[in-house]
Protein backbone atom coordinates (compact mmCIF):
# COMPACT_ATOMS: atom_id res chain seq x y z
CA UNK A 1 16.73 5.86 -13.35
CA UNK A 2 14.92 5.53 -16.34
CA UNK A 3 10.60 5.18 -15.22
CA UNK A 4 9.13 2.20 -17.08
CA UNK A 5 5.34 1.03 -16.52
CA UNK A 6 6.58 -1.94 -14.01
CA UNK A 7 8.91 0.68 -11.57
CA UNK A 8 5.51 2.80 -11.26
CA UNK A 9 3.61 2.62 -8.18
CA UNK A 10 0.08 1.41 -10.00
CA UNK A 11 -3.13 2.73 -8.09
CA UNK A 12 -6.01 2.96 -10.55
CA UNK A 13 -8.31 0.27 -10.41
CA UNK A 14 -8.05 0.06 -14.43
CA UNK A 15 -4.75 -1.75 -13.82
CA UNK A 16 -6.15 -5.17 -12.44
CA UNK A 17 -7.53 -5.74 -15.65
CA UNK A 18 -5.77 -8.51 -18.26
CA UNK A 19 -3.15 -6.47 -20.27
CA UNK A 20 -5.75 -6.48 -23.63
CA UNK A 21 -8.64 -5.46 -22.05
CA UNK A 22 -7.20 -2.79 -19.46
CA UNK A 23 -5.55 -1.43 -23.55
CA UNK A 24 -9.24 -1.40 -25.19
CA UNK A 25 -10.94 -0.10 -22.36
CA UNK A 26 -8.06 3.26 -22.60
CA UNK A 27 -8.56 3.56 -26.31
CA UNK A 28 -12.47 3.09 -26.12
CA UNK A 29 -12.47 6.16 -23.33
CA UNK A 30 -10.02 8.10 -25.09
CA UNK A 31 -12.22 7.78 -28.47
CA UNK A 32 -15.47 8.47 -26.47
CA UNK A 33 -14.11 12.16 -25.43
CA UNK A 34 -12.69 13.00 -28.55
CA UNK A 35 -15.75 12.07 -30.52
CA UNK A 36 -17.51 14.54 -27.50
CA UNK A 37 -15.07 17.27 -27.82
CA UNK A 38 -12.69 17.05 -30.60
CA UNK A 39 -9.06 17.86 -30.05
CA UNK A 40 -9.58 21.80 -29.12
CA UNK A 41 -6.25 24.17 -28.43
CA UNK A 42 -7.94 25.95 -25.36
CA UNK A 43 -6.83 28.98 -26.36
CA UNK A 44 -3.24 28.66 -25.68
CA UNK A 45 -0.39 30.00 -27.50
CA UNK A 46 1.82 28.55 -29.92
CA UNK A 47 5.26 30.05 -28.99
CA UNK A 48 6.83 27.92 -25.64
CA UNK A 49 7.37 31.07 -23.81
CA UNK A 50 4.13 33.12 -24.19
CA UNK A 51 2.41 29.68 -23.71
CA UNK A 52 4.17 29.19 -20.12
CA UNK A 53 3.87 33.01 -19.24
CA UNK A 54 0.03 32.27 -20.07
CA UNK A 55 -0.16 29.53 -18.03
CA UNK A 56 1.34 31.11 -15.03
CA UNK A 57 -1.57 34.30 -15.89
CA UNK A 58 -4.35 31.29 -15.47
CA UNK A 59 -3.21 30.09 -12.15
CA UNK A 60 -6.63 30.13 -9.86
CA UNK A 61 -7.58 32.67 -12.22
CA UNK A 62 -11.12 32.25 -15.10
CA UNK A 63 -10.19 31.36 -18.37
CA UNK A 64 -11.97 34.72 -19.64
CA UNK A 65 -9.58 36.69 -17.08
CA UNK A 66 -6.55 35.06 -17.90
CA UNK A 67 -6.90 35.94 -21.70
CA UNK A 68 -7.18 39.45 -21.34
CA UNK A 69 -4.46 39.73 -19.08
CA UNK A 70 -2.63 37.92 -21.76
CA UNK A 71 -3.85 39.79 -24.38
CA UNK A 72 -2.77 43.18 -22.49
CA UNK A 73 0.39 42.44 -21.70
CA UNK A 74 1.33 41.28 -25.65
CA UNK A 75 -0.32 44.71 -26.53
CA UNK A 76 1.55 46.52 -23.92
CA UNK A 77 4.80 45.77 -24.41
CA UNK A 78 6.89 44.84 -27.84
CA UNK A 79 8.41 42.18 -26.59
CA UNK A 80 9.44 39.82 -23.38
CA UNK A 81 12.60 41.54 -23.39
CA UNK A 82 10.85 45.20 -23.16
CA UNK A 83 8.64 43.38 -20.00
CA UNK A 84 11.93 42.76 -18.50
CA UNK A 85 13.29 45.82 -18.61
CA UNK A 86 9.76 47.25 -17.14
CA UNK A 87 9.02 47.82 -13.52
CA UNK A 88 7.92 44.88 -11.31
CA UNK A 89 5.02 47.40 -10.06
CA UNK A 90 3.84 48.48 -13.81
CA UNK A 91 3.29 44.28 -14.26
CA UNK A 92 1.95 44.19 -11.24
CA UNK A 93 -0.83 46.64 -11.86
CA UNK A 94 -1.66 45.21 -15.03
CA UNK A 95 -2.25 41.77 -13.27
CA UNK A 96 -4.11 43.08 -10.45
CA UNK A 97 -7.68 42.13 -11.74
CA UNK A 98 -6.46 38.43 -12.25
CA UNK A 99 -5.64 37.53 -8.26
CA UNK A 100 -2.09 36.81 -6.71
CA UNK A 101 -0.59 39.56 -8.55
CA UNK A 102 2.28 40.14 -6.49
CA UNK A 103 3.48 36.56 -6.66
CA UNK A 104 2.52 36.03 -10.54
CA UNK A 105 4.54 39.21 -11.56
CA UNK A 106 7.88 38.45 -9.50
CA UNK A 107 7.39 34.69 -11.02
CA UNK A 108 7.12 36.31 -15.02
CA UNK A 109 9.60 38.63 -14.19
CA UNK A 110 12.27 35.78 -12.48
CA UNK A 111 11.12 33.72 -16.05
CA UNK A 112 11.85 36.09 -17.83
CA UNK A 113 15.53 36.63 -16.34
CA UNK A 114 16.21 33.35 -16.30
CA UNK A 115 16.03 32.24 -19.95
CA UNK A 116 17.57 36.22 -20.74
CA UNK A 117 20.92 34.22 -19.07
CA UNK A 118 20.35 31.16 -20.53
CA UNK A 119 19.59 31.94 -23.88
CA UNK A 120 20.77 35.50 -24.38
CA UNK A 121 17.01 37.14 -24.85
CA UNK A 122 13.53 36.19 -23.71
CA UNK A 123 13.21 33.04 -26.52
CA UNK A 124 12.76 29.90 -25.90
CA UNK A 125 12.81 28.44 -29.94
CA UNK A 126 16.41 27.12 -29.08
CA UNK A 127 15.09 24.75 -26.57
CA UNK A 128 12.84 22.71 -29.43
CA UNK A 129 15.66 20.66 -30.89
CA UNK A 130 16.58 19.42 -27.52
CA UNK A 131 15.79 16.18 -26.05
CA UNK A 132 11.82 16.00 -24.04
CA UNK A 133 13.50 15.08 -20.73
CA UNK A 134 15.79 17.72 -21.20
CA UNK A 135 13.17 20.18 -22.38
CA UNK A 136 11.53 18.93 -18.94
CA UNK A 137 14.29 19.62 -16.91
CA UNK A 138 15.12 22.95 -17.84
CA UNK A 139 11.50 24.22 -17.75
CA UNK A 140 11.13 22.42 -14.41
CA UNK A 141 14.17 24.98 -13.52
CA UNK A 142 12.77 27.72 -14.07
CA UNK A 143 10.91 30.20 -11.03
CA UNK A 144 7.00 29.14 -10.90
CA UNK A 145 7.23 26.04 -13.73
CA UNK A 146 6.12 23.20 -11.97
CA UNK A 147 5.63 19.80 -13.77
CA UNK A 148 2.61 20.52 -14.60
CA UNK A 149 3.33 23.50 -16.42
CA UNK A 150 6.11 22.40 -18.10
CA UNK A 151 4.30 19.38 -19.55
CA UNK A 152 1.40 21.69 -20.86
CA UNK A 153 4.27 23.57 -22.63
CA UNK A 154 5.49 20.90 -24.31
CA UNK A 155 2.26 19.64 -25.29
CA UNK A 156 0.60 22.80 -26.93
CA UNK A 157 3.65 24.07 -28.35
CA UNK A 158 6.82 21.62 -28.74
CA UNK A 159 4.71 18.77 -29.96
CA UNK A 160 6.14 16.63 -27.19
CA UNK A 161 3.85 13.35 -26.00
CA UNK A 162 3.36 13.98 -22.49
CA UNK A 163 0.32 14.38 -20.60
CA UNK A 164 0.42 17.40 -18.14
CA UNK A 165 -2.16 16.62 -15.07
CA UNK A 166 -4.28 19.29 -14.05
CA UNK A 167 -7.09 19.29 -11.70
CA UNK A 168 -9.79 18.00 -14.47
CA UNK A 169 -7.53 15.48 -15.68
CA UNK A 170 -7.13 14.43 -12.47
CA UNK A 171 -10.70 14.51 -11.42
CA UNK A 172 -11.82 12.43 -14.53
CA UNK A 173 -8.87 9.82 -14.27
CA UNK A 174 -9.62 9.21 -10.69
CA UNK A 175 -13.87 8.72 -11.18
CA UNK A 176 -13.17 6.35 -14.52
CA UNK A 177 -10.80 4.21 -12.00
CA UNK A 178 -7.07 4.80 -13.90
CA UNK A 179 -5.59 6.71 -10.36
CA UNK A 180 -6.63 6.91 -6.85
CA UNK A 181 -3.66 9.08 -6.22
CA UNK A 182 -4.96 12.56 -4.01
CA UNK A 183 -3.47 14.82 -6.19
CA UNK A 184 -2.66 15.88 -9.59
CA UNK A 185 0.92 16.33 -9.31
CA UNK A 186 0.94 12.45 -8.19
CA UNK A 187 -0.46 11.21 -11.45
CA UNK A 188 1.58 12.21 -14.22
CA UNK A 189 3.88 8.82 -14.70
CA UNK A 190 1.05 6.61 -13.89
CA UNK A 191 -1.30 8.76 -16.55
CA UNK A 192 1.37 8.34 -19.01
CA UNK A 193 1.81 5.01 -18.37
CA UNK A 194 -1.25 4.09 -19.00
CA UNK A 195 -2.66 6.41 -22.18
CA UNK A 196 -0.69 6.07 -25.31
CA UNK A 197 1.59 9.03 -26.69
CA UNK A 198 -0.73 9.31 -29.56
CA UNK A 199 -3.86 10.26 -27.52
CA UNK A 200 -2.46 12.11 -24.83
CA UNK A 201 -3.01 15.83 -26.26
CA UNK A 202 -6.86 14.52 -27.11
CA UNK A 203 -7.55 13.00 -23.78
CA UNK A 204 -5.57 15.98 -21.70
CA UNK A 205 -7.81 18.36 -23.91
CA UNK A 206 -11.10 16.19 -24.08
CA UNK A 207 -10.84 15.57 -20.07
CA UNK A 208 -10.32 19.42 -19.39
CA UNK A 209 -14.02 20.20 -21.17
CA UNK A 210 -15.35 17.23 -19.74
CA UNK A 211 -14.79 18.58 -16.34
CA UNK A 212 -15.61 21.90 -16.86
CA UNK A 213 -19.10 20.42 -18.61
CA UNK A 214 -20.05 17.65 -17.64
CA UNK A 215 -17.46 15.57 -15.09
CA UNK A 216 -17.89 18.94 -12.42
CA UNK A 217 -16.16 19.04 -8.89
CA UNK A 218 -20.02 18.87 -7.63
CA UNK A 219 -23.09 17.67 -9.30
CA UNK A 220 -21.46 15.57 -11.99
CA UNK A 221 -23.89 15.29 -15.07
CA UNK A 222 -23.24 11.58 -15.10
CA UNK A 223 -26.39 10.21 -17.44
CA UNK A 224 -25.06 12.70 -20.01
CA UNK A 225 -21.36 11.29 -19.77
CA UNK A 226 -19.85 9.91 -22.77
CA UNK A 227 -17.62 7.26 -20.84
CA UNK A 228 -20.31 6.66 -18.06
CA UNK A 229 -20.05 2.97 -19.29
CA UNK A 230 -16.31 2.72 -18.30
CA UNK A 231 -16.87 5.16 -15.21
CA UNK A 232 -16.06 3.40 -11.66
CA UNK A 233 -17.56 6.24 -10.06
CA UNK A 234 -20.80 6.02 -12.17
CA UNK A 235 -21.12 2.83 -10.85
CA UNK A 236 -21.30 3.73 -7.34
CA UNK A 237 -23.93 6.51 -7.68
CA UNK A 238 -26.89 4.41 -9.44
């Protein structure tokens, strides 16, 4: 069944407002953050598959981690094909300093055999002519691509407009009152829903350094916050 804005389960307080309003209050918030922080790449990759193999490497790991472990496995081995054909333990060992190396390496490696079936090497550039729920799907297939995942994949590197929820996304949606949902993997139709496919790359971007600057878990700098106006949480701390 095809999801449409009335078939989705509508939680964010952002919704009760009159169609206009509830429409300039998204595009004032999304210009707000990307006047703050521009429309920055984050460091990932361009390619689909080194961008989802990054991913995976950033998993409850830093950012400065998870780019050197990137870094050393592109300079390690000549290809995804010659990872393949590595040992599980020689991947392992390289991912040991990042956390949960045992699971990440089985997941690369099961990635990695996967699309060798499906697309006859360890490419993914056939998949970019396909349709975006189809793209979706078959990431969503794959060993250790969630939604999540597969969305960010899309986003950095197919050009696709969908907004991947992560746990900053999620935090900022829920305190400026467009969610109440408990987790991130709840929010994606709603999020899209609700932000148009022009601005989701900015806001999913924007909302990441927001919560690593300024929106934080604990603490939140909220005079210094560029959509403190629009903020429902703001409002209950003054």
């Amino acid at each position: 069944m095809k999801v449409t804005k009335s078939s989705i389960h509508r939680t964010g307080t952002i919704w009760t407002l009159p169609t206009i309003e509830r429409e300039a209050t998204v595009e004032a918030v999304c210009d707000a953050l990307e006047i703050a922080y521009g429309r920055p790449r984050l460091g990932n990759p361009e390619d689909p598959l080194d961008d989802l193999i990054y991913i995976i490497l950033s998993n409850k790991t830093s950012s400065i981690v998870s780019k050197r472990l990137y870094v050393q496995l592109k300079q390690g081995f000549e290809s995804w094909d010659e990872l393949l054909r590595s040992s599980v333990g020689q991947l392992r060992e390289i991912l040991r300093p990042g956390g949960l190396s045992e699971i990440k390496s089985l997941q690369i490696r099961a990635l990695l055999a996967a699309i060798s079936r499906d697309f006859g090497a360890c490419d993914l550039a056939a998949l970019k002519v396909r349709m975006p729920s189809e793209i979706e799907a078959y990431l969503k297939s794959l060993p250790g691509v969630s939604t999540k995942v597969a969305k960010c994949a899309m986003l950095f590197t197919m050009d696709a407009a969908v907004l991947p929820v992560d746990a900053h996304v999620h935090r900022v949606s829920k305190r400026i009152g467009w969610t109440s949902r408990k987790r991130a993997d709840q929010c994606h139709e709603e999020l899209e829903a609700l932000v148009p496919p022009e601005r989701r790359f900015a806001f999913h971007v924007d909302c990441i350094e927001h919560g690593r600057s300024l929106c934080r878990p604990l603490n939140p700098a909220c005079d210094l916050c560029p959509v403190n106006r629009h903020c429902a949480f703001r409002k209950t701390t003054k």
